[in-house]
PDB file of N, CA and C in Angstrom:
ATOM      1  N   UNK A   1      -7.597  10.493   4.082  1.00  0.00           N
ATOM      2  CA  UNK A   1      -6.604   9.807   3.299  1.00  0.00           C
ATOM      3  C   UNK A   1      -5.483   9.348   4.227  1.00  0.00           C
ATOM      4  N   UNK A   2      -4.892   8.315   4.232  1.00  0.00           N
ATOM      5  CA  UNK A   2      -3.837   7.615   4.697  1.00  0.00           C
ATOM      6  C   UNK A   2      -2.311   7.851   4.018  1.00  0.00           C
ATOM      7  N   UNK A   3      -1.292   7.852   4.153  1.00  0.00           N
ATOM      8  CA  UNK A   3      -0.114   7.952   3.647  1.00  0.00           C
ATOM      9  C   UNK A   3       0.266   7.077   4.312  1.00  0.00           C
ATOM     10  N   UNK A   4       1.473   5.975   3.379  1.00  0.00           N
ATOM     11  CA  UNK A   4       1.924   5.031   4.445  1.00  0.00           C
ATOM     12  C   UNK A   4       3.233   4.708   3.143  1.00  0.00           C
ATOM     13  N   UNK A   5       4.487   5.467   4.515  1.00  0.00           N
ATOM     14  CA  UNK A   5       5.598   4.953   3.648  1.00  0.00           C
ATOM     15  C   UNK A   5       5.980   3.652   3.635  1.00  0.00           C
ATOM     16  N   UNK A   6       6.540   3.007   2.029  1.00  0.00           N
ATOM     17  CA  UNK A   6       6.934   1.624   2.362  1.00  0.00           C
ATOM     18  C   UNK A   6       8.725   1.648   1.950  1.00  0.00           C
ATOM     19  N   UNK A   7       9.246   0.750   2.302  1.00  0.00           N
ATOM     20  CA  UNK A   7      10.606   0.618   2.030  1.00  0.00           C
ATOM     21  C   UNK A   7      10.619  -0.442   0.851  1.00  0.00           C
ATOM     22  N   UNK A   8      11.862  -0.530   0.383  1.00  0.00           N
ATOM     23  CA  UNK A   8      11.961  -1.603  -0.533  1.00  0.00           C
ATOM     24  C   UNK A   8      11.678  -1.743  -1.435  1.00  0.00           C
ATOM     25  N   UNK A   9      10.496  -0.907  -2.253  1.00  0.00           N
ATOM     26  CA  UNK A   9       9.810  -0.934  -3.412  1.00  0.00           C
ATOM     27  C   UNK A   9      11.408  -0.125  -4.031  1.00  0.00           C
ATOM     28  N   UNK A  10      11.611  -1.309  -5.690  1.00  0.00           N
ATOM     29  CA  UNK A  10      12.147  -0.937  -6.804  1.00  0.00           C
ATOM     30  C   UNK A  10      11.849  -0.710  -8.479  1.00  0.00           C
ATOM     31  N   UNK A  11      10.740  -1.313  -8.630  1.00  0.00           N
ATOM     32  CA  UNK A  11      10.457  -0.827  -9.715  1.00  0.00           C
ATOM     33  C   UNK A  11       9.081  -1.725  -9.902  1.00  0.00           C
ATOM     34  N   UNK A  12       8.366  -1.376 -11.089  1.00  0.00           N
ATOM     35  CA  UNK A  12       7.008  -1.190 -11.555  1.00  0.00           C
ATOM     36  C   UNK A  12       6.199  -2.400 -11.232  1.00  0.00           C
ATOM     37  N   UNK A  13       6.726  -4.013 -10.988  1.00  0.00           N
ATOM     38  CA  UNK A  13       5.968  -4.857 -10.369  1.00  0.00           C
ATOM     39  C   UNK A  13       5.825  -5.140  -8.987  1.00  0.00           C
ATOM     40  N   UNK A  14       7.074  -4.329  -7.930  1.00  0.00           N
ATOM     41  CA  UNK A  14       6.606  -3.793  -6.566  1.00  0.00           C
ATOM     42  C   UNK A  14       5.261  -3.044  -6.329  1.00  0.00           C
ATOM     43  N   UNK A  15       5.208  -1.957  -7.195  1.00  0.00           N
ATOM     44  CA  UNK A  15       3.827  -0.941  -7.329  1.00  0.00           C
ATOM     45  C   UNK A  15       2.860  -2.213  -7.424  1.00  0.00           C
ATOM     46  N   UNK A  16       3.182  -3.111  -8.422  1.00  0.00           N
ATOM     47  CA  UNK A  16       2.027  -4.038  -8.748  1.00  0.00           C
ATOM     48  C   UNK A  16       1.772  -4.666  -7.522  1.00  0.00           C
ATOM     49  N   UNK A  17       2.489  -5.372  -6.872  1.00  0.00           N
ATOM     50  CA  UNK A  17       2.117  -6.338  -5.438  1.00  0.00           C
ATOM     51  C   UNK A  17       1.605  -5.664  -4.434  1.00  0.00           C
ATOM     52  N   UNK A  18       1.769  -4.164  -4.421  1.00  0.00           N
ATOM     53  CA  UNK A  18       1.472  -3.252  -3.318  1.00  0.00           C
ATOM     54  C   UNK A  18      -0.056  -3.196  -3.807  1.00  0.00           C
ATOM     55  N   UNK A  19      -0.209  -3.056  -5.134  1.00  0.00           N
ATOM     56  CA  UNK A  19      -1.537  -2.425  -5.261  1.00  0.00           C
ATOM     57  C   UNK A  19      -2.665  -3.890  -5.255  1.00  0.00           C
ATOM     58  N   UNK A  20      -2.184  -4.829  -5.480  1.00  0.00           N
ATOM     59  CA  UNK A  20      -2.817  -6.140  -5.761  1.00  0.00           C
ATOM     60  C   UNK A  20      -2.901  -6.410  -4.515  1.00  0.00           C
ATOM     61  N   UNK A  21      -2.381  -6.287  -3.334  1.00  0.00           N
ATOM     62  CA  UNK A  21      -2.653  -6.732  -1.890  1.00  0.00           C
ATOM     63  C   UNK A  21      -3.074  -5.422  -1.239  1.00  0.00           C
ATOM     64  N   UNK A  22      -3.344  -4.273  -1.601  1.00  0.00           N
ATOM     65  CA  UNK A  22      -4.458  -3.379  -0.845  1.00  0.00           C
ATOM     66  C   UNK A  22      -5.923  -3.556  -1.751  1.00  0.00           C
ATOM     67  N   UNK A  23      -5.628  -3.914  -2.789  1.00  0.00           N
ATOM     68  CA  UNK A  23      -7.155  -4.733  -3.412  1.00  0.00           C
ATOM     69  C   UNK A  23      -8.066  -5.075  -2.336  1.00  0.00           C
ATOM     70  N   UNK A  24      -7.050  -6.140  -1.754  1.00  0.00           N
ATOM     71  CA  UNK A  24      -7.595  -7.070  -0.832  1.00  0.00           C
ATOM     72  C   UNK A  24      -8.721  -6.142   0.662  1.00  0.00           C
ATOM     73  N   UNK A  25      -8.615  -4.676   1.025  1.00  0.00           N
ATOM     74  CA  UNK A  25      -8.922  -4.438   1.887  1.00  0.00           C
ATOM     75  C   UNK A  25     -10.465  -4.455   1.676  1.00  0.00           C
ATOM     76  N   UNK A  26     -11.306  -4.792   2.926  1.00  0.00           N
ATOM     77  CA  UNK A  26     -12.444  -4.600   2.920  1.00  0.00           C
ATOM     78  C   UNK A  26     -13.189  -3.016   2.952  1.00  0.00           C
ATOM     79  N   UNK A  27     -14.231  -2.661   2.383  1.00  0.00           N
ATOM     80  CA  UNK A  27     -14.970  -1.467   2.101  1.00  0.00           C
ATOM     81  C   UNK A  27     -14.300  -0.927   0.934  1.00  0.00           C
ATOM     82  N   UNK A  28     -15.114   0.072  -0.119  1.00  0.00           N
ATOM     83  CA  UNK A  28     -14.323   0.908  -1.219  1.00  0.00           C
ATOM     84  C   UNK A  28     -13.529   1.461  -0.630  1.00  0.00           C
ATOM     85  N   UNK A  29     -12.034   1.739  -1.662  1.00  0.00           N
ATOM     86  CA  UNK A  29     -10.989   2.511  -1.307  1.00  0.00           C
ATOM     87  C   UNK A  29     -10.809   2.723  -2.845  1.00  0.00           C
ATOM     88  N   UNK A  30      -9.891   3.259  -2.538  1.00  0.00           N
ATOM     89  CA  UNK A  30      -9.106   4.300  -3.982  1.00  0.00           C
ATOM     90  C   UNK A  30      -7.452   3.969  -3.767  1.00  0.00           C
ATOM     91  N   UNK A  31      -6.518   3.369  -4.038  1.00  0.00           N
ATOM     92  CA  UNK A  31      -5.184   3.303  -4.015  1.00  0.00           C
ATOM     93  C   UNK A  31      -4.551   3.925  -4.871  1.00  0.00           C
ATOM     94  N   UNK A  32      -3.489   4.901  -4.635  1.00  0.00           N
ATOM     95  CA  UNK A  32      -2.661   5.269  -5.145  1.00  0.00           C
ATOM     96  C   UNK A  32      -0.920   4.606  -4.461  1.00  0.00           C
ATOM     97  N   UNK A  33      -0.553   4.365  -5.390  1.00  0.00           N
ATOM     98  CA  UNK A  33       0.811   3.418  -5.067  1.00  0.00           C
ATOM     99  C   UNK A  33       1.887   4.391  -6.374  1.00  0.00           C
ATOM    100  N   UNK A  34       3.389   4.899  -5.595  1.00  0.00           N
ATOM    101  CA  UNK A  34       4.130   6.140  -5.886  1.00  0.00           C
ATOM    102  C   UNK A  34       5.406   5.697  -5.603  1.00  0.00           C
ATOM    103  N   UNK A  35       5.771   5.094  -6.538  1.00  0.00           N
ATOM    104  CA  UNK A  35       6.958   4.177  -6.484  1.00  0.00           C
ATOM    105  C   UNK A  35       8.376   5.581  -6.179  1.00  0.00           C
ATOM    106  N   UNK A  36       8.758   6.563  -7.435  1.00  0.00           N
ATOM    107  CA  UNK A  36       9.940   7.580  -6.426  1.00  0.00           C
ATOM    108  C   UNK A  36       9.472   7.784  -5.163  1.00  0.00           C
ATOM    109  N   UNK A  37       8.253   7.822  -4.961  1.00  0.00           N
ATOM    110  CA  UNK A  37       8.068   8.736  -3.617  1.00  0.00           C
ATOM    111  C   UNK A  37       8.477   7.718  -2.543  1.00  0.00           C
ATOM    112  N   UNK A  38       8.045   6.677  -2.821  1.00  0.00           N
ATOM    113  CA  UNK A  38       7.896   5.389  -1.698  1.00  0.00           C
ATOM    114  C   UNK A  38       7.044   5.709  -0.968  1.00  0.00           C
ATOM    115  N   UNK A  39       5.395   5.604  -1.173  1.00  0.00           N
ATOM    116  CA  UNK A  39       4.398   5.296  -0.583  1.00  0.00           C
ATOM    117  C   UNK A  39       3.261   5.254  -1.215  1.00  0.00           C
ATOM    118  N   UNK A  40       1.749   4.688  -0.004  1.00  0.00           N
ATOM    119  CA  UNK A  40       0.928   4.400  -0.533  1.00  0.00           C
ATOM    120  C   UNK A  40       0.225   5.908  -0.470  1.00  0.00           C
ATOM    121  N   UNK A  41      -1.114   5.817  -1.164  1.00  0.00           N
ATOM    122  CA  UNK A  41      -2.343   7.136  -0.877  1.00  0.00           C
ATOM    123  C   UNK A  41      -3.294   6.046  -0.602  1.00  0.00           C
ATOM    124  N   UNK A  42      -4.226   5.690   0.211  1.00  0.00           N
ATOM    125  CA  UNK A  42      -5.277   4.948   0.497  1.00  0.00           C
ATOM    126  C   UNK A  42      -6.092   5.797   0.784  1.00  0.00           C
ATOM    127  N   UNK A  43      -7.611   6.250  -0.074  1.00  0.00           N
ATOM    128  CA  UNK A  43      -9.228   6.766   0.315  1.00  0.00           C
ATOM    129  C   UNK A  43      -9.721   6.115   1.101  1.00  0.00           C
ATOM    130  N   UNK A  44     -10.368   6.078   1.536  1.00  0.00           N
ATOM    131  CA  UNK A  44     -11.756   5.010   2.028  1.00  0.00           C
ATOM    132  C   UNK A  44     -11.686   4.785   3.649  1.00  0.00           C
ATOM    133  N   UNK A  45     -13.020   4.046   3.685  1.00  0.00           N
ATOM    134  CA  UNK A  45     -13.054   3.940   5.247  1.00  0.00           C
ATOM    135  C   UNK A  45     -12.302   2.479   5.859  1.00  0.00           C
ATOM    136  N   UNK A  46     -10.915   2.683   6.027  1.00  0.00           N
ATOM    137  CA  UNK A  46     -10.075   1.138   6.145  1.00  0.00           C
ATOM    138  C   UNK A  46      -9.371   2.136   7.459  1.00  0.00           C
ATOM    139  N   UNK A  47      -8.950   0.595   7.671  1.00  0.00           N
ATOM    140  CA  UNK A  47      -7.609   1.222   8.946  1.00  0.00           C
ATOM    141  C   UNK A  47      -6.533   0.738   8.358  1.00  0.00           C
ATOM    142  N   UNK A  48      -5.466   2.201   8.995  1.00  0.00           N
ATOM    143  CA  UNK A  48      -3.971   1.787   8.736  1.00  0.00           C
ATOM    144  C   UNK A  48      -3.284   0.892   8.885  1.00  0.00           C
ATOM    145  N   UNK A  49      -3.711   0.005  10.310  1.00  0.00           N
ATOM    146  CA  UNK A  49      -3.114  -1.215  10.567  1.00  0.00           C
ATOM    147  C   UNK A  49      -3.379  -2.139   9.330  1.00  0.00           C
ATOM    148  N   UNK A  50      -4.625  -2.107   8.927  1.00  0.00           N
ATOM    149  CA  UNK A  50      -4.917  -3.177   7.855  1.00  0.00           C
ATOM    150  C   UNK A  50      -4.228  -2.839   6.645  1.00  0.00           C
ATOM    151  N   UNK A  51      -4.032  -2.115   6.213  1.00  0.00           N
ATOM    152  CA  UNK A  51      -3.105  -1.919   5.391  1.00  0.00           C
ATOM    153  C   UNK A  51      -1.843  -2.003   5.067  1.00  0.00           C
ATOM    154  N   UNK A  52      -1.334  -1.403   6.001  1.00  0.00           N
ATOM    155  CA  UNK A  52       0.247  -1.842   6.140  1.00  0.00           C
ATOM    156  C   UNK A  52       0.194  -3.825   6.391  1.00  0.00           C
ATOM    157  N   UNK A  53      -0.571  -4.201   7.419  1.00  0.00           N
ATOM    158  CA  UNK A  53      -0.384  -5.870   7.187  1.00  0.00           C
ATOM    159  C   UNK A  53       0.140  -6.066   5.847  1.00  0.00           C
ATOM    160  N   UNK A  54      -0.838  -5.859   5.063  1.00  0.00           N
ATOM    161  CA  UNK A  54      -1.193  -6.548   3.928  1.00  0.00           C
ATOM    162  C   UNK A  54       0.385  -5.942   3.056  1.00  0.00           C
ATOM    163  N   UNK A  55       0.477  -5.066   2.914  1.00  0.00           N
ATOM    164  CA  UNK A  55       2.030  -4.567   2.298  1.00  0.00           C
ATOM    165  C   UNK A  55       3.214  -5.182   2.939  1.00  0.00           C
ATOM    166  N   UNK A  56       3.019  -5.483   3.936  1.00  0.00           N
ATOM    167  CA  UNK A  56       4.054  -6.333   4.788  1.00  0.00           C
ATOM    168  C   UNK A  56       4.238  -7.499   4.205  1.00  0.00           C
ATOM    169  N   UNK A  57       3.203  -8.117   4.306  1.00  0.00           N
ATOM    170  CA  UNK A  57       2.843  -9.423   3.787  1.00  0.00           C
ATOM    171  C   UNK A  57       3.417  -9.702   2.274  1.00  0.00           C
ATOM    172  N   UNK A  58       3.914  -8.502   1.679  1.00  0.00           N
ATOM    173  CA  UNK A  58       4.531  -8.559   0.318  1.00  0.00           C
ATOM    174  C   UNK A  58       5.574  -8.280   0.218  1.00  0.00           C
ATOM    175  N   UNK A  59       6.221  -7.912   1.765  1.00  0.00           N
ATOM    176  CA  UNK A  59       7.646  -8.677   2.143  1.00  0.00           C
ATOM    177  C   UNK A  59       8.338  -7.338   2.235  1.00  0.00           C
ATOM    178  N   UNK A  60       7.515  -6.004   1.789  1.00  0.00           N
ATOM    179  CA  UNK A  60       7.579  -4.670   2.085  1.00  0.00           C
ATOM    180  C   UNK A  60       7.938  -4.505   3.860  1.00  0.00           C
ATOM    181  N   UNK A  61       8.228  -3.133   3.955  1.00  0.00           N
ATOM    182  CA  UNK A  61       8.781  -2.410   5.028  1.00  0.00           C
ATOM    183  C   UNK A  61       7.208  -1.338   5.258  1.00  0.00           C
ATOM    184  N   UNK A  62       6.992  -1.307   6.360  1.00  0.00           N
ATOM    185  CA  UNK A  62       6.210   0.555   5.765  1.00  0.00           C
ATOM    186  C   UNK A  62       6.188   1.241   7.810  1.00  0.00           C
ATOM    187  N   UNK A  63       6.266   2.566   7.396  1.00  0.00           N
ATOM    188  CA  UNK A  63       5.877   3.375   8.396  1.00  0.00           C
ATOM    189  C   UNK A  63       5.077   4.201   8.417  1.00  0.00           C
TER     190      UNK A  63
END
């Protein structure tokens, strides 16, 4: 499992853009997106780099 904090997320259609652009990763995954917590849970066989891109890309922060 991956953990990947993001910044910036404020409320329930952030969760939405986060989870609608890790959709996008190639191979099954499982997303969990944790808006108090500020971060993702990603299953599957992906890389971190690819992930965070893609959350970036939604104008997100992540470490």
């Amino acid at each position: 499992m991956i953990t990947i904090k993001i910044e910036g997320m404020s409320c329930a259609h952030c969760v939405a853009s986060v989870k609608e652009a890790l959709a996008g990763l190639k191979g099954p995954a499982e997303v969990e997106v944790d808006l108090q917590a500020g971060e993702a849970r990603i299953t599957g066989d992906i890389k971190r780099e690819d992930a965070c891109r893609l959350i970036e890309e939604q104008g997100f922060e992540t470490k």
